[in-house]
N, C-alpha and C. Protein backbone atom coordinates (compact mmCIF):
# COMPACT_ATOMS: atom_id res chain seq x y z
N UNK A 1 102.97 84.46 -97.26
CA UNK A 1 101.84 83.73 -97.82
C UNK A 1 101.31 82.76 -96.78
N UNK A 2 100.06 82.54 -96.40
CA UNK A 2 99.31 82.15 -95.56
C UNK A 2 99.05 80.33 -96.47
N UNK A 3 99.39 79.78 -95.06
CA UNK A 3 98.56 78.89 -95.78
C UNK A 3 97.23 77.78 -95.19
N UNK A 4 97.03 78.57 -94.45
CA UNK A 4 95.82 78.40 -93.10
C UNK A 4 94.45 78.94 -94.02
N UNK A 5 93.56 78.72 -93.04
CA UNK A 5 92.24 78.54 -93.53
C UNK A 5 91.84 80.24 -94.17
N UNK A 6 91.31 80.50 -95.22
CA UNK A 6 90.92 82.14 -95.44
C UNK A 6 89.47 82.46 -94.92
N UNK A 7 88.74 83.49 -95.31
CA UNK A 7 88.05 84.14 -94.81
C UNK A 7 86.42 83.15 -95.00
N UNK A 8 86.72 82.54 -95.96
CA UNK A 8 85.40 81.58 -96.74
C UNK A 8 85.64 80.08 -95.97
N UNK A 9 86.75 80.00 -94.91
CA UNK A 9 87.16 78.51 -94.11
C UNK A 9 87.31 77.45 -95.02
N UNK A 10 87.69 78.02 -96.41
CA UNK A 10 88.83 76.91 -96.90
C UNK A 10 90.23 77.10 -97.00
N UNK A 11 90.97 76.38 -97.37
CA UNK A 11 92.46 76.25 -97.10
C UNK A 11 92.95 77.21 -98.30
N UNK A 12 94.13 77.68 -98.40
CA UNK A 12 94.58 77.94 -99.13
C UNK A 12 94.45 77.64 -100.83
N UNK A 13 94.67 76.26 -100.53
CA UNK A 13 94.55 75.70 -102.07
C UNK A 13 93.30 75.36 -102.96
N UNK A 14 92.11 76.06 -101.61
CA UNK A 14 90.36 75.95 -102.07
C UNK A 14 90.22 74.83 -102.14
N UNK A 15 90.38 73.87 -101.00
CA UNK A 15 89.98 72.34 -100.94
C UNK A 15 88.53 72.73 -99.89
N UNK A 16 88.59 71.54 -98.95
CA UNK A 16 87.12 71.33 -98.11
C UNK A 16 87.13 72.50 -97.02
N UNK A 17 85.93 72.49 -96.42
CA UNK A 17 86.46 74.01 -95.41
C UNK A 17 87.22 73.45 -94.25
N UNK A 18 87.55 74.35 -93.34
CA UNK A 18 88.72 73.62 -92.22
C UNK A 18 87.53 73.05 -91.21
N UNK A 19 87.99 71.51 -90.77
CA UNK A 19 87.21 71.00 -90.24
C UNK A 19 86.83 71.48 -88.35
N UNK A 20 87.49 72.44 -88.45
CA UNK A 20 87.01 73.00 -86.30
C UNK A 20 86.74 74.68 -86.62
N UNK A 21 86.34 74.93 -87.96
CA UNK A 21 85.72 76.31 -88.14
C UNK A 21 84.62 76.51 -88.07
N UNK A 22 83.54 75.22 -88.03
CA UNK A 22 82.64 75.77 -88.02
C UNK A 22 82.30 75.56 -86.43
N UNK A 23 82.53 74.12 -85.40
CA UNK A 23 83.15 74.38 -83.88
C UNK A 23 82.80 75.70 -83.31
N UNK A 24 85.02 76.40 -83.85
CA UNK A 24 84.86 77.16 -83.29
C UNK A 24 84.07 78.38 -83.52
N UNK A 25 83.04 78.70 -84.13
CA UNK A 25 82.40 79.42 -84.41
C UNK A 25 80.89 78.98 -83.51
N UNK A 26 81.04 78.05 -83.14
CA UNK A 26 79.46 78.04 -82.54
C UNK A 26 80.30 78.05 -81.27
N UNK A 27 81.57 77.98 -80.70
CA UNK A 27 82.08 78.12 -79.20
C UNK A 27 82.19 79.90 -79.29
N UNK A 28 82.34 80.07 -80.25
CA UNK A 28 82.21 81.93 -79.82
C UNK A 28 81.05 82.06 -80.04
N UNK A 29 79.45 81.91 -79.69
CA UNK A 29 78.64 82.07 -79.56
C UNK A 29 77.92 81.56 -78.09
N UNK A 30 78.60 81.13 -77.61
CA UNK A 30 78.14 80.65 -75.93
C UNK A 30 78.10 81.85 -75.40
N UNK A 31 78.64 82.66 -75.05
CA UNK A 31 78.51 83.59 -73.56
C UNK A 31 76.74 83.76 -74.37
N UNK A 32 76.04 84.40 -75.84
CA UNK A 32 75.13 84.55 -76.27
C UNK A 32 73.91 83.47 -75.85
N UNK A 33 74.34 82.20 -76.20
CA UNK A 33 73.68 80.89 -76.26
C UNK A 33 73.16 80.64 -74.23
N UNK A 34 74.28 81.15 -73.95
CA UNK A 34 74.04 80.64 -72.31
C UNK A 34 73.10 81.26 -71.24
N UNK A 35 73.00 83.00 -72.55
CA UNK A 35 72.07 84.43 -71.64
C UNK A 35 70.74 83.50 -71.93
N UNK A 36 70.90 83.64 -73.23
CA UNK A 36 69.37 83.16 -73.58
C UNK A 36 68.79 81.73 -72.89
N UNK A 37 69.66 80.58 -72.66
CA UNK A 37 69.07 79.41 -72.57
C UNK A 37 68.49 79.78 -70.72
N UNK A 38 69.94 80.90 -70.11
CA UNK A 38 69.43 80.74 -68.91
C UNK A 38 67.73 81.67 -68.67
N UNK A 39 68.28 83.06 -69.75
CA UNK A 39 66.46 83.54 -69.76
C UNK A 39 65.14 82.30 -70.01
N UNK A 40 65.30 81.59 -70.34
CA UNK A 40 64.07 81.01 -71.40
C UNK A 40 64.02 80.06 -70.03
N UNK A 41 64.76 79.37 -69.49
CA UNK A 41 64.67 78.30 -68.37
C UNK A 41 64.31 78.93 -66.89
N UNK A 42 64.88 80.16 -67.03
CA UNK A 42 65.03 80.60 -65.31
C UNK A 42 65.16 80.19 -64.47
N UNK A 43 66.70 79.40 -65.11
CA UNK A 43 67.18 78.66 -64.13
C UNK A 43 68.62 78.31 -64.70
N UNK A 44 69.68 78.53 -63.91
CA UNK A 44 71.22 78.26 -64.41
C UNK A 44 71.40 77.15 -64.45
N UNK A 45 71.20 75.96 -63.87
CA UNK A 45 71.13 74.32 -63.81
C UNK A 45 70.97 73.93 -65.17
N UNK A 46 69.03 74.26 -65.62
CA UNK A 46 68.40 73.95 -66.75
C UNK A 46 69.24 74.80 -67.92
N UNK A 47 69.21 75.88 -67.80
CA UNK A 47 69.70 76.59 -68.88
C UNK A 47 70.92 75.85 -69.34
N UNK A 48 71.77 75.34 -68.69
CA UNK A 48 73.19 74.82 -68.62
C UNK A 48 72.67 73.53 -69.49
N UNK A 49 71.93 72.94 -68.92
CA UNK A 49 71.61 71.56 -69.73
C UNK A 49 70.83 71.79 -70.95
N UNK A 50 69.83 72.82 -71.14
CA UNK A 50 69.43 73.30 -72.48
C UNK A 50 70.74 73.66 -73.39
N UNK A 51 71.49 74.51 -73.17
CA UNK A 51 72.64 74.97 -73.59
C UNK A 51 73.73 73.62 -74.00
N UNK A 52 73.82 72.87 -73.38
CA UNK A 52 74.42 71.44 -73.82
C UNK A 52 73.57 70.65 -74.88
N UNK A 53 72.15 70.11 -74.71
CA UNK A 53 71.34 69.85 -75.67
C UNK A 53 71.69 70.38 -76.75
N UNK A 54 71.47 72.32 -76.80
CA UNK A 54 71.64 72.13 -77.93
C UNK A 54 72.70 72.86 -78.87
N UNK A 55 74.21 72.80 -78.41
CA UNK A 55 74.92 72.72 -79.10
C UNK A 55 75.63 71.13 -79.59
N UNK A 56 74.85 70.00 -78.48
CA UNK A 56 75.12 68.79 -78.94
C UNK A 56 74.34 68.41 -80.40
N UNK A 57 73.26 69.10 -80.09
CA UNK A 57 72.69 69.16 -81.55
C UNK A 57 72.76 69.60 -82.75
N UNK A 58 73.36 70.65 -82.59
CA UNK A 58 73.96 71.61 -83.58
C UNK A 58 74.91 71.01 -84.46
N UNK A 59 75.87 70.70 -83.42
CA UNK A 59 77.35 69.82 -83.58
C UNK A 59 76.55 68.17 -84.82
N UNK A 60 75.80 67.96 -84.14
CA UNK A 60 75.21 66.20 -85.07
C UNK A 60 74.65 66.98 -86.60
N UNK A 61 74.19 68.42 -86.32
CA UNK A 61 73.19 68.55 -87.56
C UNK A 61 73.97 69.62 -88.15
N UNK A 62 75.37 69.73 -88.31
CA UNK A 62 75.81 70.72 -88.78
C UNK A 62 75.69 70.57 -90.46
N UNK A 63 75.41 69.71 -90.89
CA UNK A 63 75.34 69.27 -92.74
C UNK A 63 74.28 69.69 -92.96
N UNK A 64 73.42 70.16 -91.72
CA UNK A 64 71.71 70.75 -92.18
C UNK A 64 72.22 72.68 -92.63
N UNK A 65 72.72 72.86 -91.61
CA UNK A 65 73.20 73.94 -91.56
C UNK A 65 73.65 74.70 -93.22
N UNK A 66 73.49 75.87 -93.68
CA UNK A 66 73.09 76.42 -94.87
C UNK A 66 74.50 77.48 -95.01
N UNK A 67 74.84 77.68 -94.34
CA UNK A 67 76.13 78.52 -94.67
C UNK A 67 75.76 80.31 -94.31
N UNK A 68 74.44 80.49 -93.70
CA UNK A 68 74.17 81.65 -93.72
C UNK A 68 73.76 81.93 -91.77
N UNK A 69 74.27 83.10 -91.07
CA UNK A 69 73.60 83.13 -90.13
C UNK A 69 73.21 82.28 -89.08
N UNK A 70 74.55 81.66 -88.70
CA UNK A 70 74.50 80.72 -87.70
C UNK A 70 74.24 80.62 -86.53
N UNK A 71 74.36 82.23 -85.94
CA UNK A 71 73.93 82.88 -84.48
C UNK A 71 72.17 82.06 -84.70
N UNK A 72 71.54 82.41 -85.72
CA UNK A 72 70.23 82.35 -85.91
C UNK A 72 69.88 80.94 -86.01
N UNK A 73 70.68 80.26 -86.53
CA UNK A 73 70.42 78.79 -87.08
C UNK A 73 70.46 78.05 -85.17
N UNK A 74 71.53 78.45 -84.89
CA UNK A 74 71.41 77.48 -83.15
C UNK A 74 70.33 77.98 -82.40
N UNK A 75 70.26 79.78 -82.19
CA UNK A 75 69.39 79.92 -81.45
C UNK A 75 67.76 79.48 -81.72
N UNK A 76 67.64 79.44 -82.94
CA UNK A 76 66.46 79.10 -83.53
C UNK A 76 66.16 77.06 -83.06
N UNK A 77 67.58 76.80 -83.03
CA UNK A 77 67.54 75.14 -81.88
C UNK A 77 67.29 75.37 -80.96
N UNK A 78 67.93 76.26 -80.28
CA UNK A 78 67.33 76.34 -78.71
C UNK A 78 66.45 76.41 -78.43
N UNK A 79 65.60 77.38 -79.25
CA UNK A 79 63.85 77.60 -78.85
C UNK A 79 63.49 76.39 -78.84
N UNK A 80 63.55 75.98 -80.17
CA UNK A 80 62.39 74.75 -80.39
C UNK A 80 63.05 73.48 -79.32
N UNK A 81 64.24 73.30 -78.66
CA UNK A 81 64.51 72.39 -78.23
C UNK A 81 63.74 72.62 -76.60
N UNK A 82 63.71 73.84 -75.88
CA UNK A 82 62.83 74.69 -75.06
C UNK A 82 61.40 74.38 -75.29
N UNK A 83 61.06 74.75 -76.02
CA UNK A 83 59.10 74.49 -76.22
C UNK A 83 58.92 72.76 -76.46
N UNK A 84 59.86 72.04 -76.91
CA UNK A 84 59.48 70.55 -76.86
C UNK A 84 60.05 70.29 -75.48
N UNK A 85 61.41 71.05 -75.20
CA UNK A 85 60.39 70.20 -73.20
C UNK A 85 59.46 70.77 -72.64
N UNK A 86 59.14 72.06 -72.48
CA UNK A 86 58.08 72.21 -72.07
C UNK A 86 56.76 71.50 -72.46
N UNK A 87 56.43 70.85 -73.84
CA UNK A 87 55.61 70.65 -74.00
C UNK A 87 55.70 69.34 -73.10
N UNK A 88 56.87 68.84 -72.68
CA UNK A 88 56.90 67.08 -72.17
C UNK A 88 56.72 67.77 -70.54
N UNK A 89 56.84 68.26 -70.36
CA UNK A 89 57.49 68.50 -68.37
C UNK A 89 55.84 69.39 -68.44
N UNK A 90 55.13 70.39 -69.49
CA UNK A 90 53.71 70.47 -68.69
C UNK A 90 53.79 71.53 -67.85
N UNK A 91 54.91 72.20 -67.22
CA UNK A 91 54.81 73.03 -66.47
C UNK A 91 56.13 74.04 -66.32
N UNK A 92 56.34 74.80 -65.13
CA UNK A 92 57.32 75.80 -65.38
C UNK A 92 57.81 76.02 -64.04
N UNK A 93 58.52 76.55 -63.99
CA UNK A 93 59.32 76.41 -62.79
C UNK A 93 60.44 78.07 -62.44
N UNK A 94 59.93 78.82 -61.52
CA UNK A 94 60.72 79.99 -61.31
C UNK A 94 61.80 79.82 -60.36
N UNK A 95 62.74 80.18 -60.39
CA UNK A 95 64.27 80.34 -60.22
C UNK A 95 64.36 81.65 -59.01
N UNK A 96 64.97 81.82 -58.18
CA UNK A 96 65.50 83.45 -57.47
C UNK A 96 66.51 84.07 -58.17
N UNK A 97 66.80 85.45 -58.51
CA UNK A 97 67.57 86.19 -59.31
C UNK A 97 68.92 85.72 -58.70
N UNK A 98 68.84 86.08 -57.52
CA UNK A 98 70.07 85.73 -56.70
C UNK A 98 70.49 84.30 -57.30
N UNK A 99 69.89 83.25 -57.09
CA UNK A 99 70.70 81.90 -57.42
C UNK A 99 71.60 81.84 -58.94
N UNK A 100 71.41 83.42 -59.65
CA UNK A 100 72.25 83.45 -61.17
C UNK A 100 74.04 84.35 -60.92
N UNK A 101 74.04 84.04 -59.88
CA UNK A 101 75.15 84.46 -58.99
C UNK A 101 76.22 84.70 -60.19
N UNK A 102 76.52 83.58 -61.17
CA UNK A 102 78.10 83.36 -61.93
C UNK A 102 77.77 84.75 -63.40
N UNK A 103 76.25 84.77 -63.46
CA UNK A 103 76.53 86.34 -64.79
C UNK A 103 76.00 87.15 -64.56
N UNK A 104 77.06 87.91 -64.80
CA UNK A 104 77.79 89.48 -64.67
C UNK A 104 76.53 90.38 -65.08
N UNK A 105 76.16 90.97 -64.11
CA UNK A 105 75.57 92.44 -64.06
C UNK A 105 75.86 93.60 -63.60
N UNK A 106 75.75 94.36 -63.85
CA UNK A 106 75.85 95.67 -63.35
C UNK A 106 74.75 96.13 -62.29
N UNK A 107 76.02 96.11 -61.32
CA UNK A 107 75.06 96.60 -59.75
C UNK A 107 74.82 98.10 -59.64
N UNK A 108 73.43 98.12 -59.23
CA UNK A 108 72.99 99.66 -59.13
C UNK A 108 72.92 100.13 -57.61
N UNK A 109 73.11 100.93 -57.15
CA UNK A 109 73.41 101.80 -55.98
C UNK A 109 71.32 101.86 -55.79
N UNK A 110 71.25 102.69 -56.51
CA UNK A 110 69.68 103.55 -56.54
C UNK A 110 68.83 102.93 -55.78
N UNK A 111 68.39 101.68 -56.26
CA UNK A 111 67.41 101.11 -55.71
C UNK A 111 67.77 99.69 -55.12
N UNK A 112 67.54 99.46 -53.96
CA UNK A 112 68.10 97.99 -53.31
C UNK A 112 66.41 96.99 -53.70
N UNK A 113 65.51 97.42 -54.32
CA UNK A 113 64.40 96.59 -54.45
C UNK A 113 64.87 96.49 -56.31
N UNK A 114 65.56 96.93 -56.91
CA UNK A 114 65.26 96.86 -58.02
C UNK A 114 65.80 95.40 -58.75
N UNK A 115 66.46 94.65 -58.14
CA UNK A 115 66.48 93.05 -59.13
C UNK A 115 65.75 92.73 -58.52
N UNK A 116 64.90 92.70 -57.03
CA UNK A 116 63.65 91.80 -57.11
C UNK A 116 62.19 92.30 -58.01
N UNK A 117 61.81 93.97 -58.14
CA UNK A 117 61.56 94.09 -59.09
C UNK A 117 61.78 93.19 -60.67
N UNK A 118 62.46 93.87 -60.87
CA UNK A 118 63.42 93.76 -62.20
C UNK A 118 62.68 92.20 -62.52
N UNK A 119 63.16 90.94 -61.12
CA UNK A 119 62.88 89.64 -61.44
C UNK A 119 61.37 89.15 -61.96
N UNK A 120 60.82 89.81 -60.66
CA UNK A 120 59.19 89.62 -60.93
C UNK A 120 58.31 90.11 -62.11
N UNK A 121 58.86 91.15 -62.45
CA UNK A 121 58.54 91.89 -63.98
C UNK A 121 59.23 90.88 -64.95
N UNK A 122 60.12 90.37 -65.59
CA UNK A 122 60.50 89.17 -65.94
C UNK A 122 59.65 87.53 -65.86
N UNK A 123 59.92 87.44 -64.76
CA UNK A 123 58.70 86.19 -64.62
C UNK A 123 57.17 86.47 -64.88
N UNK A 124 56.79 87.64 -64.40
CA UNK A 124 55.33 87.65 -65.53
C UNK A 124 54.89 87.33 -66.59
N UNK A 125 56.25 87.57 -67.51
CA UNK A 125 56.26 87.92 -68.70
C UNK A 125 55.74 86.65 -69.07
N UNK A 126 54.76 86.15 -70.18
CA UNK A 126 54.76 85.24 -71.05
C UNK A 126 55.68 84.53 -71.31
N UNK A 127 56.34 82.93 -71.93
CA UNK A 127 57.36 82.53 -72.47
C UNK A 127 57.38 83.39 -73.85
N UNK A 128 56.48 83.42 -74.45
CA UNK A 128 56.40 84.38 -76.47
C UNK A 128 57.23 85.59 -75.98
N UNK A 129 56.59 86.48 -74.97
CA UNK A 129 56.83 87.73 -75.01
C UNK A 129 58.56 88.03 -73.82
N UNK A 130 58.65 87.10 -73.54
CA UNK A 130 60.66 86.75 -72.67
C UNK A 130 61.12 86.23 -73.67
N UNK A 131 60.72 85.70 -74.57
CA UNK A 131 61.58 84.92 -75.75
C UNK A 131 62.07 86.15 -76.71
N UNK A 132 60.96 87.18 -77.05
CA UNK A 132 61.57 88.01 -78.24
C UNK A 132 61.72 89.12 -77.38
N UNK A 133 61.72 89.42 -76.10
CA UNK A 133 62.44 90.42 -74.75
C UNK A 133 63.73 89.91 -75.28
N UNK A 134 63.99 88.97 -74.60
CA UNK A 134 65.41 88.35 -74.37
C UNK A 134 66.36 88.76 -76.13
N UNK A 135 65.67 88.14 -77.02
CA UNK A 135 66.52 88.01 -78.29
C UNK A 135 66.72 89.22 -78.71
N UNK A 136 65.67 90.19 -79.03
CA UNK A 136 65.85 91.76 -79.63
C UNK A 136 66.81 92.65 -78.19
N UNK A 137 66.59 92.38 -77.32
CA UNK A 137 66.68 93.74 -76.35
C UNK A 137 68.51 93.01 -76.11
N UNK A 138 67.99 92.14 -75.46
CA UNK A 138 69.64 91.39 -74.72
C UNK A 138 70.63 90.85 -76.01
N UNK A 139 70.05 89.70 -76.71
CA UNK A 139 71.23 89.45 -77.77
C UNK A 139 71.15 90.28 -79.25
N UNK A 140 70.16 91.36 -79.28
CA UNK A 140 70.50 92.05 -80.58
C UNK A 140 70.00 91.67 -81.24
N UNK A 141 69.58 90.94 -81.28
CA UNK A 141 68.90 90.19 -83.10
C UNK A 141 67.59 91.14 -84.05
N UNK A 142 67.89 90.95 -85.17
CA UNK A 142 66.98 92.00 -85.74
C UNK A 142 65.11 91.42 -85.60
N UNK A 143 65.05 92.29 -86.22
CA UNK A 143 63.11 92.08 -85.83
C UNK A 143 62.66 90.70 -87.18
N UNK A 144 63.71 90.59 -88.16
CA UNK A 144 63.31 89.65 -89.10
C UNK A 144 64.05 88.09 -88.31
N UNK A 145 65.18 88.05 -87.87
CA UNK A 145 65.87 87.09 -87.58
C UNK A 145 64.97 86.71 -86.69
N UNK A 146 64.46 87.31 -85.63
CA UNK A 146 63.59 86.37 -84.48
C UNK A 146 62.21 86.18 -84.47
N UNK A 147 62.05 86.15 -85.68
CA UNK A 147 60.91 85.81 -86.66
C UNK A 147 60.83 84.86 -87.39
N UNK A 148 61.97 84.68 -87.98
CA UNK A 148 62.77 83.58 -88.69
C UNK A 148 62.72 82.37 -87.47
N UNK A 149 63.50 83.04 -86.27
CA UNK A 149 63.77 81.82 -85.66
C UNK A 149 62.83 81.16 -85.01
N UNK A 150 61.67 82.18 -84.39
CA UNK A 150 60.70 81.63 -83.84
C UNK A 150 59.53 81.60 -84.64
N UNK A 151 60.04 81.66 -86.32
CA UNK A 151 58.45 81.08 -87.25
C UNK A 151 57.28 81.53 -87.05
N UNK A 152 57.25 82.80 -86.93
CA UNK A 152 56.18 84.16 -86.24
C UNK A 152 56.37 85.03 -87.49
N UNK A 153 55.50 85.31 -87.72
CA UNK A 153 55.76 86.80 -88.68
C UNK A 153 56.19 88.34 -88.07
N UNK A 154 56.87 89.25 -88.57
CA UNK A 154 57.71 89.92 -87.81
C UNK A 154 56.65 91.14 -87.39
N UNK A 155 55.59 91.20 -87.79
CA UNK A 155 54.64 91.92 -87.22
C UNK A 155 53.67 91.88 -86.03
N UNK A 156 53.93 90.19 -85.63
CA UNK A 156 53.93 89.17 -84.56
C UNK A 156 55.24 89.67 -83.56
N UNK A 157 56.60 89.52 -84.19
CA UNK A 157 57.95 89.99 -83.18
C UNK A 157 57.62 91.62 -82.57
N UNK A 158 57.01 92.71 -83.63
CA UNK A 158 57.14 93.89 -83.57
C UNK A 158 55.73 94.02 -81.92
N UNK A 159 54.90 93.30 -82.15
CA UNK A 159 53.46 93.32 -81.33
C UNK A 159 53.95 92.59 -80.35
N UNK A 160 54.46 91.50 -79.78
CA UNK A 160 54.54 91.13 -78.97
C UNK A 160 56.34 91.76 -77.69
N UNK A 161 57.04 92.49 -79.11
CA UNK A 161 58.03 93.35 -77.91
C UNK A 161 57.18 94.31 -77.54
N UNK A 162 56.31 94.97 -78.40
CA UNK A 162 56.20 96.12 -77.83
C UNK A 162 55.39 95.68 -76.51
N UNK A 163 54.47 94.67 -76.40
CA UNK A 163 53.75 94.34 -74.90
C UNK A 163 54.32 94.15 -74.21
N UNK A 164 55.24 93.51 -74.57
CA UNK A 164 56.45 93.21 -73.17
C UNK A 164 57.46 94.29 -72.77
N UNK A 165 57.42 95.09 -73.50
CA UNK A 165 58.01 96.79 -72.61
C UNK A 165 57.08 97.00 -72.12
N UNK A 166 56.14 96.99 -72.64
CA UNK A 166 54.61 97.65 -72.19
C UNK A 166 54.67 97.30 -70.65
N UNK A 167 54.33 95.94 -70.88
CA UNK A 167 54.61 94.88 -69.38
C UNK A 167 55.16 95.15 -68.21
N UNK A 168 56.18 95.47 -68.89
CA UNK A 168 57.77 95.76 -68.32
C UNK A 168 57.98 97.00 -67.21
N UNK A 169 57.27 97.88 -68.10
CA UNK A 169 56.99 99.33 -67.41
C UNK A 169 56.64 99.46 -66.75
N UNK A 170 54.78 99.29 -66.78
CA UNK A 170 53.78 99.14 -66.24
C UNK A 170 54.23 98.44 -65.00
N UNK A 171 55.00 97.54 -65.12
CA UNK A 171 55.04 96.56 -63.63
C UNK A 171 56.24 97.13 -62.64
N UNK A 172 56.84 98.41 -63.50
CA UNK A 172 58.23 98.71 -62.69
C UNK A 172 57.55 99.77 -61.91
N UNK A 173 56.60 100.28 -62.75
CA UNK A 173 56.52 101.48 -62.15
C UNK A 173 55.39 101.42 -61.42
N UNK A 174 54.42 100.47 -61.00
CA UNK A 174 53.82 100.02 -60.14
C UNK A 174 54.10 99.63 -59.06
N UNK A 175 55.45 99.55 -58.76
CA UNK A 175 56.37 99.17 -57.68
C UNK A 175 56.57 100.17 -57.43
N UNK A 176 56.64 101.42 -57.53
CA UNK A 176 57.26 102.31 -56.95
C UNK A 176 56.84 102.76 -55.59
N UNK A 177 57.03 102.97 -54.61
CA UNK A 177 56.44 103.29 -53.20
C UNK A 177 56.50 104.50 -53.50
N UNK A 178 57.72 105.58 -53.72
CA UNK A 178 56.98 107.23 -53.37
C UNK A 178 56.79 107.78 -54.81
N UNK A 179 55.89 108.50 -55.08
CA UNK A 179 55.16 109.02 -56.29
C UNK A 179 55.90 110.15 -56.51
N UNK A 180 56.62 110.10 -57.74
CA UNK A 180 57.31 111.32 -58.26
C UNK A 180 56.20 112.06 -59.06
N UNK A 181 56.85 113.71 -58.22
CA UNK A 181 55.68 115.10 -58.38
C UNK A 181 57.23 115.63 -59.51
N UNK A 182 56.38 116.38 -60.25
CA UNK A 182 57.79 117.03 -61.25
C UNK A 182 58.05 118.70 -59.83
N UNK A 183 59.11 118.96 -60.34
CA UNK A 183 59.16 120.14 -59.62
C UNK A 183 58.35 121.43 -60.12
N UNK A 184 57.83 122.66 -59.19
CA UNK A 184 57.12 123.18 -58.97
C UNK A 184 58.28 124.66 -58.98
């Protein structure tokens, strides 16, 4: 017989929930919290300090917090904590792919131009249209949740990924130096 926290993070005897469950539940959401803050900043420094903001915030406003979908509830802080500095700082600031040295990608043989590609197709992008890139494609989130989080209607999320593949394409494959002929 258990007498540690159950599946609902109250105790055994159905008292208050355990007080570092809900913590550790927003610390297993960092490697998530850290892709995104560093996408949205393009920059590992800023992202790092966005990423502190706002799980410091999270942590103060956890009694706001609803009991449902918490991946959604922080990341949905991050944005808005993101668009209110931008709205204070006025401007934007691009990063080199290279300087994201500490997360893990998968290196490709094929093309030695393709993360500077890759980067510049990225930095084109709109902040709207890297914001719901980043959330649907990289952290998964459904087409309603990042709708929810970024207070867009999801027919807004559905129109603005699809431009940013659109984007995406268009700009990769505009890079290409030799023109693929199909075979003959």
């Amino acid at each position: 017989m258990s007498h540690g926290p159950d599946r609902t993070g109250k105790g055994a005897a159905g008292g208050s929930p355990a007080p570092d469950s809900f913590e550790a539940e927003v610390l297993a959401l960092l490697p998530s919290l850290r892709r995104y803050s560093r996408s949205l900043t393009r920059s590992d420094a800023d992202g790092d300090d966005l990423l502190q903001d706002c799980v410091e915030k999270a942590l103060a406003r956890r009694g706001q917090w609803r009991g449902l979908n918490l991946r959604g509830w922080v990341l949905t802080i991050m944005t808005n904590l993101y668009r209110n500095g931008l709205r204070q700082q006025g401007g934007r600031s691009f990063v080199d792919i290279d300087d994201s040295g500490d997360l893990l990608a998968a290196e490709t043989d094929n093309d030695p131009l393709q993360r500077s590609r890759l980067e510049t197709a990225l930095n084109s992008l709109s902040e709207d249209y890297r914001a719901v890139l980043m959330l649907v494609v990289v952290e998964g989130c459904s087409y309603q949740d990042v709708a929810d989080m970024l207070d867009i209607p999801i027919g807004t999320v559905m129109s603005r990924l699809s431009r940013a593949r659109q984007k995406m394409t268009s700009l990769l494959n505009a890079d290409n130096i030799v023109t693929l002929r199909r075979p003959r």
